[in-house]
PDB file of N, CA and C in Angstrom:
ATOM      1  N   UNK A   1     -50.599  -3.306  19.478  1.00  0.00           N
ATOM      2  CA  UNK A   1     -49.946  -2.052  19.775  1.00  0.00           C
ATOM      3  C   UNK A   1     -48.886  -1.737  18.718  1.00  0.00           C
ATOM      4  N   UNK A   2     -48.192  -2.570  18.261  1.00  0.00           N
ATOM      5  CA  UNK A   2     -46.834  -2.464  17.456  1.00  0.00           C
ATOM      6  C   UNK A   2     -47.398  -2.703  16.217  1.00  0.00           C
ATOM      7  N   UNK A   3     -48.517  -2.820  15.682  1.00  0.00           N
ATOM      8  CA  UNK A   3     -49.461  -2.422  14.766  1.00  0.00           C
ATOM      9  C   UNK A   3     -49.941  -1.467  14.236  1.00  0.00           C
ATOM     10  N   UNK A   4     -50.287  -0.911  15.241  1.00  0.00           N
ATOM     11  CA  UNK A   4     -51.067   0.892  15.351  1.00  0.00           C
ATOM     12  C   UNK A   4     -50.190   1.103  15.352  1.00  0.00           C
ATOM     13  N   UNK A   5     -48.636   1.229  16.090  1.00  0.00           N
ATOM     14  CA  UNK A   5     -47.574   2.608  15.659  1.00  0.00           C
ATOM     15  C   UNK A   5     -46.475   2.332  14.516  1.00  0.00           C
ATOM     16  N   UNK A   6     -47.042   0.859  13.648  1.00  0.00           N
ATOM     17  CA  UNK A   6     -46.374   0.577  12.652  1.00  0.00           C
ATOM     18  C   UNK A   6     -47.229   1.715  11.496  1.00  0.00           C
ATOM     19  N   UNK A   7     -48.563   1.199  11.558  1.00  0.00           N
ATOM     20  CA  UNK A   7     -49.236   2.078  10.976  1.00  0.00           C
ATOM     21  C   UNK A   7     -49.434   3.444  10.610  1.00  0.00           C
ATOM     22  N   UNK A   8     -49.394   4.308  11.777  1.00  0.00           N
ATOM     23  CA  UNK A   8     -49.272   5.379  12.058  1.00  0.00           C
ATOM     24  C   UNK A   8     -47.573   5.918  11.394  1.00  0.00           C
ATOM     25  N   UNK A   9     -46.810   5.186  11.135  1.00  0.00           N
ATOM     26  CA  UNK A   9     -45.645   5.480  10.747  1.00  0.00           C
ATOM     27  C   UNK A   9     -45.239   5.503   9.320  1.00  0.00           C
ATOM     28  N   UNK A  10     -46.112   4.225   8.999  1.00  0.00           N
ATOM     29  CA  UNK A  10     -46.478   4.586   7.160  1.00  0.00           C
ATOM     30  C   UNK A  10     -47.602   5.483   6.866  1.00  0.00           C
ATOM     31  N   UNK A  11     -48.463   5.832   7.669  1.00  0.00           N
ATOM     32  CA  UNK A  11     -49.029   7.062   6.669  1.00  0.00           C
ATOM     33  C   UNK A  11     -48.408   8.357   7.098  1.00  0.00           C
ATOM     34  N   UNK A  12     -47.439   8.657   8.092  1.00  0.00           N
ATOM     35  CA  UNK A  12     -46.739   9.885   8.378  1.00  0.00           C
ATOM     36  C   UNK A  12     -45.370   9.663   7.062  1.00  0.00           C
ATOM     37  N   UNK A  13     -45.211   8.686   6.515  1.00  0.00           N
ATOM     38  CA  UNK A  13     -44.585   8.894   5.796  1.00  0.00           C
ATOM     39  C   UNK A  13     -44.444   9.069   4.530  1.00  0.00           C
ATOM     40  N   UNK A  14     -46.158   9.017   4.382  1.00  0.00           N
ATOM     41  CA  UNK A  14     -46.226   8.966   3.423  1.00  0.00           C
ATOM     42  C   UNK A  14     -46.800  10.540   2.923  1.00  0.00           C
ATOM     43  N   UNK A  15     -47.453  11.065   3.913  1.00  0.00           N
ATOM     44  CA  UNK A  15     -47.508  12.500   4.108  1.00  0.00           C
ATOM     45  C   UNK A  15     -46.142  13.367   3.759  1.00  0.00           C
ATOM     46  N   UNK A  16     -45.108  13.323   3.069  1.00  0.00           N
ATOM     47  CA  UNK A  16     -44.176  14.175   3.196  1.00  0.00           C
ATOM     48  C   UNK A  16     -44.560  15.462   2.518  1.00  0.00           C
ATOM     49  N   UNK A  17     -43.957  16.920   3.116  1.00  0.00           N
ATOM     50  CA  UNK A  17     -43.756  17.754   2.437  1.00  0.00           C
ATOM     51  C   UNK A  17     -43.026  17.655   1.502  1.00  0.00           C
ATOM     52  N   UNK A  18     -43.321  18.515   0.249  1.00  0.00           N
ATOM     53  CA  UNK A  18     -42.509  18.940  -0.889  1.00  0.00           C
ATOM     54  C   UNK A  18     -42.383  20.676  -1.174  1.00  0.00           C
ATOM     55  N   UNK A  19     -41.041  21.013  -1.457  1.00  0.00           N
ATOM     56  CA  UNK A  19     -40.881  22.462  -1.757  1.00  0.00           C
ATOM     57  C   UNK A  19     -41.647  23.116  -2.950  1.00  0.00           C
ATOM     58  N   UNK A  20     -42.080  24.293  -2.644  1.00  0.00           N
ATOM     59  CA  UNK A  20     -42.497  24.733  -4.000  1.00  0.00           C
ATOM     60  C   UNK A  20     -41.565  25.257  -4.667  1.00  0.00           C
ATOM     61  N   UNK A  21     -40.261  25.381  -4.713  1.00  0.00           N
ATOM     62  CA  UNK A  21     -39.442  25.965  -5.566  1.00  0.00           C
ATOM     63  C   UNK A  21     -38.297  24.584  -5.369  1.00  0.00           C
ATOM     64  N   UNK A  22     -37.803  24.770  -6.379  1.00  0.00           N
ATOM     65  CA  UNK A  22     -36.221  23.817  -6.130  1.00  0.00           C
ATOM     66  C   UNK A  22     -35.437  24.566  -5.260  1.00  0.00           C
ATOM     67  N   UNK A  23     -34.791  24.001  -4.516  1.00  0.00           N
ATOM     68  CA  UNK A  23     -33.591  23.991  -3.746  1.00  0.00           C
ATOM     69  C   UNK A  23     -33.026  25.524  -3.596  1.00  0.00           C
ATOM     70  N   UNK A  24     -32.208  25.017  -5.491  1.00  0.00           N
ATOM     71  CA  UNK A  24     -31.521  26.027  -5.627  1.00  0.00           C
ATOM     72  C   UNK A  24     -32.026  27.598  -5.419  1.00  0.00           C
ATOM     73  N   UNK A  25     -33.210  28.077  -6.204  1.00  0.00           N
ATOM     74  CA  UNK A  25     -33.989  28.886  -6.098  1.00  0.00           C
ATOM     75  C   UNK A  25     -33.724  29.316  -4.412  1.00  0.00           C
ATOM     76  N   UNK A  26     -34.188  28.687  -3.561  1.00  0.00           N
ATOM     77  CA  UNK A  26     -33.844  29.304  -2.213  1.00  0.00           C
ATOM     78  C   UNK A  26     -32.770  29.709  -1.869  1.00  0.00           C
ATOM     79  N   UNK A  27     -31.453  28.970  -2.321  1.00  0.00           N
ATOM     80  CA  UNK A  27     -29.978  29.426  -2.299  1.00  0.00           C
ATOM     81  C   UNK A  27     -29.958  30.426  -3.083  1.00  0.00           C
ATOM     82  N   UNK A  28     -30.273  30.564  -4.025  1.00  0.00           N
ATOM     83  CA  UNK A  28     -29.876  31.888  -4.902  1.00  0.00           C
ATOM     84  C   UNK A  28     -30.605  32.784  -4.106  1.00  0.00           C
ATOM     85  N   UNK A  29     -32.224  33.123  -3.870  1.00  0.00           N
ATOM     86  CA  UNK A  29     -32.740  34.096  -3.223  1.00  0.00           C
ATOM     87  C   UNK A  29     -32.308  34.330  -1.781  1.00  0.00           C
ATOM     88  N   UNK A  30     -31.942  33.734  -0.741  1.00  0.00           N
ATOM     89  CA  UNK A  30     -30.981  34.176   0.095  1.00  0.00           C
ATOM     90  C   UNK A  30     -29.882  34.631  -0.180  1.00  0.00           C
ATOM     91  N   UNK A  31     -29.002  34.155  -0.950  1.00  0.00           N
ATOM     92  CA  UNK A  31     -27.499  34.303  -1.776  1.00  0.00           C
ATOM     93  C   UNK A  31     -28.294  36.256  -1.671  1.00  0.00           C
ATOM     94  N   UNK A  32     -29.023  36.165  -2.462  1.00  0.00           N
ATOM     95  CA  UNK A  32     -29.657  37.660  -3.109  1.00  0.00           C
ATOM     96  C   UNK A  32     -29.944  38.246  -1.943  1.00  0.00           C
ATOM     97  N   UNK A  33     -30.597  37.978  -0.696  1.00  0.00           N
ATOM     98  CA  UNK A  33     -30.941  38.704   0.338  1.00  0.00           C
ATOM     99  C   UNK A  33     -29.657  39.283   0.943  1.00  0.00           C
ATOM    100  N   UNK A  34     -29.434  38.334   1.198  1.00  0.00           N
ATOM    101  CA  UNK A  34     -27.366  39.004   1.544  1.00  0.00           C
ATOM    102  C   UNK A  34     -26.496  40.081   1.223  1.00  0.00           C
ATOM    103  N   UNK A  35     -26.548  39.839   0.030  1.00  0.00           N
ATOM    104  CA  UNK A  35     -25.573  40.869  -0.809  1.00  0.00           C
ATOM    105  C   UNK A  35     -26.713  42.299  -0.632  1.00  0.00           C
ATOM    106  N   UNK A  36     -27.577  42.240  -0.859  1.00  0.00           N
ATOM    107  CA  UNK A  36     -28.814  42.840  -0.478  1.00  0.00           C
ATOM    108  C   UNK A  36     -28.735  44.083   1.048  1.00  0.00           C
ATOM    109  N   UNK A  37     -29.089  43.042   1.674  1.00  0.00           N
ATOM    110  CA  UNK A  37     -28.040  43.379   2.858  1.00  0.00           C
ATOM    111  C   UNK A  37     -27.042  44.148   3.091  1.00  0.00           C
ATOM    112  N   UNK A  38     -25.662  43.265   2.282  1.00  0.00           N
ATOM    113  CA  UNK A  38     -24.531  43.822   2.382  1.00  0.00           C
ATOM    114  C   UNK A  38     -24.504  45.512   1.686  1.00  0.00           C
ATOM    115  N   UNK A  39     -25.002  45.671   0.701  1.00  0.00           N
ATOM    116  CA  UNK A  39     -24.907  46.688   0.304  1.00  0.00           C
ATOM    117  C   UNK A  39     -25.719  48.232   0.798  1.00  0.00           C
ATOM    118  N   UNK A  40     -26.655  47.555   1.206  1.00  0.00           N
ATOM    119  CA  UNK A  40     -27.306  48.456   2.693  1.00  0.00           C
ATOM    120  C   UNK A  40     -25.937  48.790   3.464  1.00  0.00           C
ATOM    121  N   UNK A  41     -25.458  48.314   4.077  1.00  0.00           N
ATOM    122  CA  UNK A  41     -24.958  48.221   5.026  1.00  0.00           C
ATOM    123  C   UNK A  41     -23.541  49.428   4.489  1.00  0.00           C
ATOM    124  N   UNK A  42     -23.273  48.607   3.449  1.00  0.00           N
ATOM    125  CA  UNK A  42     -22.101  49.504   2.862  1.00  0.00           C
ATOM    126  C   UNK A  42     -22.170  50.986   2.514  1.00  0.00           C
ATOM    127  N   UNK A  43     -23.519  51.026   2.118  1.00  0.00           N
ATOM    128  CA  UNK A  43     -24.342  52.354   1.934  1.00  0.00           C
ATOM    129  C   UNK A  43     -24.029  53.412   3.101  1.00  0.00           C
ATOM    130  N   UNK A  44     -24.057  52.938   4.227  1.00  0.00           N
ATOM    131  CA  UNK A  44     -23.917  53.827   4.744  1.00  0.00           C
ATOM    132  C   UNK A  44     -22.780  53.882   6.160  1.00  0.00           C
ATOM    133  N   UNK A  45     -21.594  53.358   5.118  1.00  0.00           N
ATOM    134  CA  UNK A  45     -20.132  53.158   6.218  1.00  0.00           C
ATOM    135  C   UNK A  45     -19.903  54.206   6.718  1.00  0.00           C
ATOM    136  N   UNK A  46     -20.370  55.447   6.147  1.00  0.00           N
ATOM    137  CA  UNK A  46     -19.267  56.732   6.267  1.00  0.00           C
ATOM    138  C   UNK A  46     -20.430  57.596   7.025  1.00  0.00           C
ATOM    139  N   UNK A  47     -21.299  57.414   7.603  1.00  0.00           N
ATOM    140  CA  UNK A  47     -22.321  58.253   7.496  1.00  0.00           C
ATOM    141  C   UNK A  47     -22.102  58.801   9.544  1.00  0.00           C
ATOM    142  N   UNK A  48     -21.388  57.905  10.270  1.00  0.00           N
ATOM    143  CA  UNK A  48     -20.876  58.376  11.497  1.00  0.00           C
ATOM    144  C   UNK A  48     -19.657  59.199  11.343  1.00  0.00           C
ATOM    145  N   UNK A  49     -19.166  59.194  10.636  1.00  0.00           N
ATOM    146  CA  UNK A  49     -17.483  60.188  10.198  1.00  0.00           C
ATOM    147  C   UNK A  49     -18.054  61.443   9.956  1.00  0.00           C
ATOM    148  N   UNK A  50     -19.793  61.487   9.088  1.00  0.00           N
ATOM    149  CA  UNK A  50     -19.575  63.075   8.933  1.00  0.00           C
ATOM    150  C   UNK A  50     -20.483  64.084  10.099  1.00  0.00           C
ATOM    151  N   UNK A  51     -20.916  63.289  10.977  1.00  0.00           N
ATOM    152  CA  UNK A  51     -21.059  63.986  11.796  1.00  0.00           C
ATOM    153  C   UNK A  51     -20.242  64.523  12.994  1.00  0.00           C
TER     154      UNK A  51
END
């Protein structure tokens, strides 16, 4: 028994995912979605005042 779930534990580990981009790349493109965002948002601060 403690065989099979030794087993089962080295080939799940050996299965790991890997990213297709580095790290950073995801921090920067969120970083980018944000401000992204933010400037939407800023776009249209004033747009309840003129009605």
């Amino acid at each position: 028994m403690n065989a099979t779930l030794i087993a089962a534990a080295e080939t799940a580990a050996e299965h790991t995912t890997t990213l297709p981009f580095s790290p950073v790349v995801f921090g920067v493109g969120a970083f980018a979605g944000l401000i992204a965002m933010l400037l939407v948002t800023y776009a249209f601060r004033s747009v309840g005042t003129r009605h």
